[in-house]
N, C-alpha and C. Protein backbone atom coordinates (compact mmCIF):
# COMPACT_ATOMS: atom_id res chain seq x y z
N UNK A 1 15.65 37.36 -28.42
CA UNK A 1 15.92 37.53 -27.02
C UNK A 1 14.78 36.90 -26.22
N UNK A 2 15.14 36.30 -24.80
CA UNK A 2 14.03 35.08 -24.36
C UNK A 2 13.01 36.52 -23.65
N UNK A 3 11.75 36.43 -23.44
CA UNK A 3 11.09 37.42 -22.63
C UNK A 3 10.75 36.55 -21.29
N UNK A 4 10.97 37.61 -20.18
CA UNK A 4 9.93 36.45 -18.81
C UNK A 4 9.08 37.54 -17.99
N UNK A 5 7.94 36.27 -17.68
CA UNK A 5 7.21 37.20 -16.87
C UNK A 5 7.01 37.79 -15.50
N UNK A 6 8.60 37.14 -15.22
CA UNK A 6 8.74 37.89 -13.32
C UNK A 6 10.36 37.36 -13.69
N UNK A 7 10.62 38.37 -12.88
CA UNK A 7 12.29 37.97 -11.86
C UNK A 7 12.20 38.04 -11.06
N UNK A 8 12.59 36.96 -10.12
CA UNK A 8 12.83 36.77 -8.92
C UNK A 8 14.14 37.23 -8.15
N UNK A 9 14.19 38.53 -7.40
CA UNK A 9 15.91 38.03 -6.75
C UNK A 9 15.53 37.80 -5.42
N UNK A 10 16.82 37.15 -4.82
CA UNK A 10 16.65 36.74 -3.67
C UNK A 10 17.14 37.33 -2.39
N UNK A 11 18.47 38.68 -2.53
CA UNK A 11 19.30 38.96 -2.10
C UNK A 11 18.80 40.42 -2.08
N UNK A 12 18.82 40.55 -0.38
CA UNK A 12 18.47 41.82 0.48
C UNK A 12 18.83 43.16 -0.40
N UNK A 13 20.65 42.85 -0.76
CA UNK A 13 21.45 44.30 -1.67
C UNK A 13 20.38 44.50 -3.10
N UNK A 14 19.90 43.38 -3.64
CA UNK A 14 19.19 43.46 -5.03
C UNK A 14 17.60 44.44 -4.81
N UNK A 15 17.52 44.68 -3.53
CA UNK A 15 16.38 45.87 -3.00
C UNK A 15 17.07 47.12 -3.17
N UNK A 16 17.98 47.09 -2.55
CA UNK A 16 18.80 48.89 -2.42
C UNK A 16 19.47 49.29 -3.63
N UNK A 17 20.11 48.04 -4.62
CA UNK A 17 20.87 48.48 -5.33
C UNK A 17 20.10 48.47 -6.84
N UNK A 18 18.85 47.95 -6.95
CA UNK A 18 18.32 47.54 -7.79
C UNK A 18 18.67 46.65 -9.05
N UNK A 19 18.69 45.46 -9.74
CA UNK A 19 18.84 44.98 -10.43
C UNK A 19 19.35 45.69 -12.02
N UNK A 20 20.59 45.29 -13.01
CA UNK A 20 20.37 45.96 -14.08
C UNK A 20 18.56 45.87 -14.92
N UNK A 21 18.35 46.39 -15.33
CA UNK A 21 17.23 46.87 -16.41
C UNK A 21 17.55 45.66 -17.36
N UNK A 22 16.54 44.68 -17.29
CA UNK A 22 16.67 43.50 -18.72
C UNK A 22 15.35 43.82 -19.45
N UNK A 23 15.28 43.66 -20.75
CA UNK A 23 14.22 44.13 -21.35
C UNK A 23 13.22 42.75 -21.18
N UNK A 24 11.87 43.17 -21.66
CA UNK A 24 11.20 41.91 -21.46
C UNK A 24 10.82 41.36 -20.38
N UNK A 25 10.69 41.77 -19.24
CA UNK A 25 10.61 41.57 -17.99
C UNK A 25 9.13 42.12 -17.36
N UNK A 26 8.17 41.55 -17.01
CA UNK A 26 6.47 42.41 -16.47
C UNK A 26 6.74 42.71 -15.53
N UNK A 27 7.21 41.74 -14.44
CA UNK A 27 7.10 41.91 -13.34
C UNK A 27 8.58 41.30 -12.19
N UNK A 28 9.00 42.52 -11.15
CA UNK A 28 10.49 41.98 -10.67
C UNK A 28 9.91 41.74 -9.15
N UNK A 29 10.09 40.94 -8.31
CA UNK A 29 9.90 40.80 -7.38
C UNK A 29 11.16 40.53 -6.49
N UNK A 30 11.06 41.27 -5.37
CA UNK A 30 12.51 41.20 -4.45
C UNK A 30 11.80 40.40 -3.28
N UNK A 31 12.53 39.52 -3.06
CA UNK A 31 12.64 38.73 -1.50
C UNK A 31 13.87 38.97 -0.71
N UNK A 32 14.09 39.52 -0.12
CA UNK A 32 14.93 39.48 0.84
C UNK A 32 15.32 38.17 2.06
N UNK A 33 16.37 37.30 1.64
CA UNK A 33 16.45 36.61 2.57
C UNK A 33 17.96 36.50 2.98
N UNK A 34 17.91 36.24 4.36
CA UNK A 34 19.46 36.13 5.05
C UNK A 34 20.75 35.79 3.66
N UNK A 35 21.83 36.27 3.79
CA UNK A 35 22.92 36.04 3.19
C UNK A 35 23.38 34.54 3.64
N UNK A 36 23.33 33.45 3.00
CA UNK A 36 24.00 32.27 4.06
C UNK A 36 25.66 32.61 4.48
N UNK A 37 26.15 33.28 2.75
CA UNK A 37 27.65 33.70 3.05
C UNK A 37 28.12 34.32 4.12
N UNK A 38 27.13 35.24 4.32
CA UNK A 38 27.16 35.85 5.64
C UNK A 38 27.21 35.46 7.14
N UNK A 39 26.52 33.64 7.23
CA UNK A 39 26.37 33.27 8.66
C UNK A 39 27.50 33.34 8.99
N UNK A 40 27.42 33.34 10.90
CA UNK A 40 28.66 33.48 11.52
C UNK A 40 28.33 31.93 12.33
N UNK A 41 30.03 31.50 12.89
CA UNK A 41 29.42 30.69 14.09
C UNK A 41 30.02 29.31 13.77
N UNK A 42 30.19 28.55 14.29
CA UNK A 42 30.55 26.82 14.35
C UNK A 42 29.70 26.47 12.80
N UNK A 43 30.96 25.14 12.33
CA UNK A 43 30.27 24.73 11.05
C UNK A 43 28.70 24.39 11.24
N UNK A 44 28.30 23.55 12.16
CA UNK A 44 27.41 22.84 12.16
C UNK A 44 26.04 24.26 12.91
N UNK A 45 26.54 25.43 13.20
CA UNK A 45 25.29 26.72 13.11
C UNK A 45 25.28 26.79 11.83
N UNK A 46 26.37 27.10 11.00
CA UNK A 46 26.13 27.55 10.05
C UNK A 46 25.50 26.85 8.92
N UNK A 47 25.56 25.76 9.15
CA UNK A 47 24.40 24.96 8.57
C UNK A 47 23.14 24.74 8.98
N UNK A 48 22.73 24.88 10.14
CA UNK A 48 21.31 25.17 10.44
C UNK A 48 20.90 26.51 10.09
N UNK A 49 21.76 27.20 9.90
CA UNK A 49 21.25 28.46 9.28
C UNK A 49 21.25 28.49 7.84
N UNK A 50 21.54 27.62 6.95
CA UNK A 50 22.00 27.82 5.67
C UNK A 50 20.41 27.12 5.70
N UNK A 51 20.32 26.06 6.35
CA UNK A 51 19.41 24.84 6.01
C UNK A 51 17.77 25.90 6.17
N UNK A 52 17.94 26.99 7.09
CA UNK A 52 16.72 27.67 7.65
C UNK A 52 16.63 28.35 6.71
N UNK A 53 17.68 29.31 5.50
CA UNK A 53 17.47 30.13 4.88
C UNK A 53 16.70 29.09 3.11
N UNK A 54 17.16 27.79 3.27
CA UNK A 54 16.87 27.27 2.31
C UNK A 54 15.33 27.22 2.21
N UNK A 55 15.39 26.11 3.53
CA UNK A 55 13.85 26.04 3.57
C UNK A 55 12.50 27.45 3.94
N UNK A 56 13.10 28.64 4.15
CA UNK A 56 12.80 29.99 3.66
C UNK A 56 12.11 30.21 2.50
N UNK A 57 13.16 30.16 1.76
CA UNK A 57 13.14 30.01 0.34
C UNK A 57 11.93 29.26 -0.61
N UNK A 58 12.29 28.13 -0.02
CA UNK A 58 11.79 27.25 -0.46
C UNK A 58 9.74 27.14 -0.33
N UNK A 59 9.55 27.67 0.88
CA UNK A 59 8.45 28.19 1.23
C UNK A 59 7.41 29.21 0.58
N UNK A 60 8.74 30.01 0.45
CA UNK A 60 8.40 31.86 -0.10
C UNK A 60 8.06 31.09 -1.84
N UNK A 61 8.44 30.14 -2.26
CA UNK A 61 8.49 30.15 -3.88
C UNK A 61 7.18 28.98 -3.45
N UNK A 62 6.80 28.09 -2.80
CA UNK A 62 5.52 27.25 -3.07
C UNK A 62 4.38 28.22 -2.80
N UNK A 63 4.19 29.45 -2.10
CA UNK A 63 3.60 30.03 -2.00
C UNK A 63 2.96 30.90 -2.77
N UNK A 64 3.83 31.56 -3.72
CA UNK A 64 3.81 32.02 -4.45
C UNK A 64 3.03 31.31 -5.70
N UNK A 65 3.58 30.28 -6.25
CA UNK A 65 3.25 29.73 -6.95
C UNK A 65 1.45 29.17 -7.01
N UNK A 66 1.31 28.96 -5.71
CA UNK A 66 -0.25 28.71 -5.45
C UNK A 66 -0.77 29.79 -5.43
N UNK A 67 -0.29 31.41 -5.32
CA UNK A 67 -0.64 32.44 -4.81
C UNK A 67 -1.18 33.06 -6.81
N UNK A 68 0.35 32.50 -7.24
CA UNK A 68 0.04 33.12 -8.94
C UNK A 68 -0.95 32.44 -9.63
N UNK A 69 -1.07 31.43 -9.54
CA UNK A 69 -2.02 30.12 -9.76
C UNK A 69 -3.43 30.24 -9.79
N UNK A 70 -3.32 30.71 -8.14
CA UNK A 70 -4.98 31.41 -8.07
C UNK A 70 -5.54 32.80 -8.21
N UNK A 71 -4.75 33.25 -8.86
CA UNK A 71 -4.48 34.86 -8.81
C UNK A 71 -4.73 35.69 -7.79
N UNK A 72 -4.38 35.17 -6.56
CA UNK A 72 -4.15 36.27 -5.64
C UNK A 72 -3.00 36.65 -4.99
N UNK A 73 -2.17 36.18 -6.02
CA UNK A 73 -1.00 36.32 -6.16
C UNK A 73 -0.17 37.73 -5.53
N UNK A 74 0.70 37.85 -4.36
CA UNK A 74 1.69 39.33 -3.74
C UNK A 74 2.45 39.53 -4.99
N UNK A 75 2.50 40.90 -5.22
CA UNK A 75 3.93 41.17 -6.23
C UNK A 75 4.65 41.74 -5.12
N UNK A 76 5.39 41.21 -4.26
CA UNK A 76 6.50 41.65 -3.37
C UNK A 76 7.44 40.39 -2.97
């Protein structure tokens, strides 16, 4: 069975509802970010909002990565 040393979820419900239990796992970290499924609004909002939640994302994980890197790493 593969072991890892973080899970990442990305999705607000994966806070309240908590993730199943995978074995092998150190450390779970929840990010909460907007649902894109969820935007409302004209195609072209809903792509500036998809595009805002990406580059979110995308932020929250380079950060991290420099954050684990140098070990001052958030577990949140």
């Amino acid at each position: 069975m593969k072991r890892f040393n973080y899970v990442i979820t990305v999705c607000r419900e994966s806070i309240e509802n908590k993730c199943p239990i995978a074995p092998g796992i150190t450390k779970r970290l929840y990010w909460g970010f907007d649902d894109p499924a969820a935007l409302q609004g004209t195609d072209i909002e809903k792509l500036k909002g998809t595009r805002r939640i990406r580059d979110e994302i995308k932020s929250r994980i380079e950060s991290w990565i420099v954050e684990t890197r140098t070990g001052s790493g958030r577990e949140d």
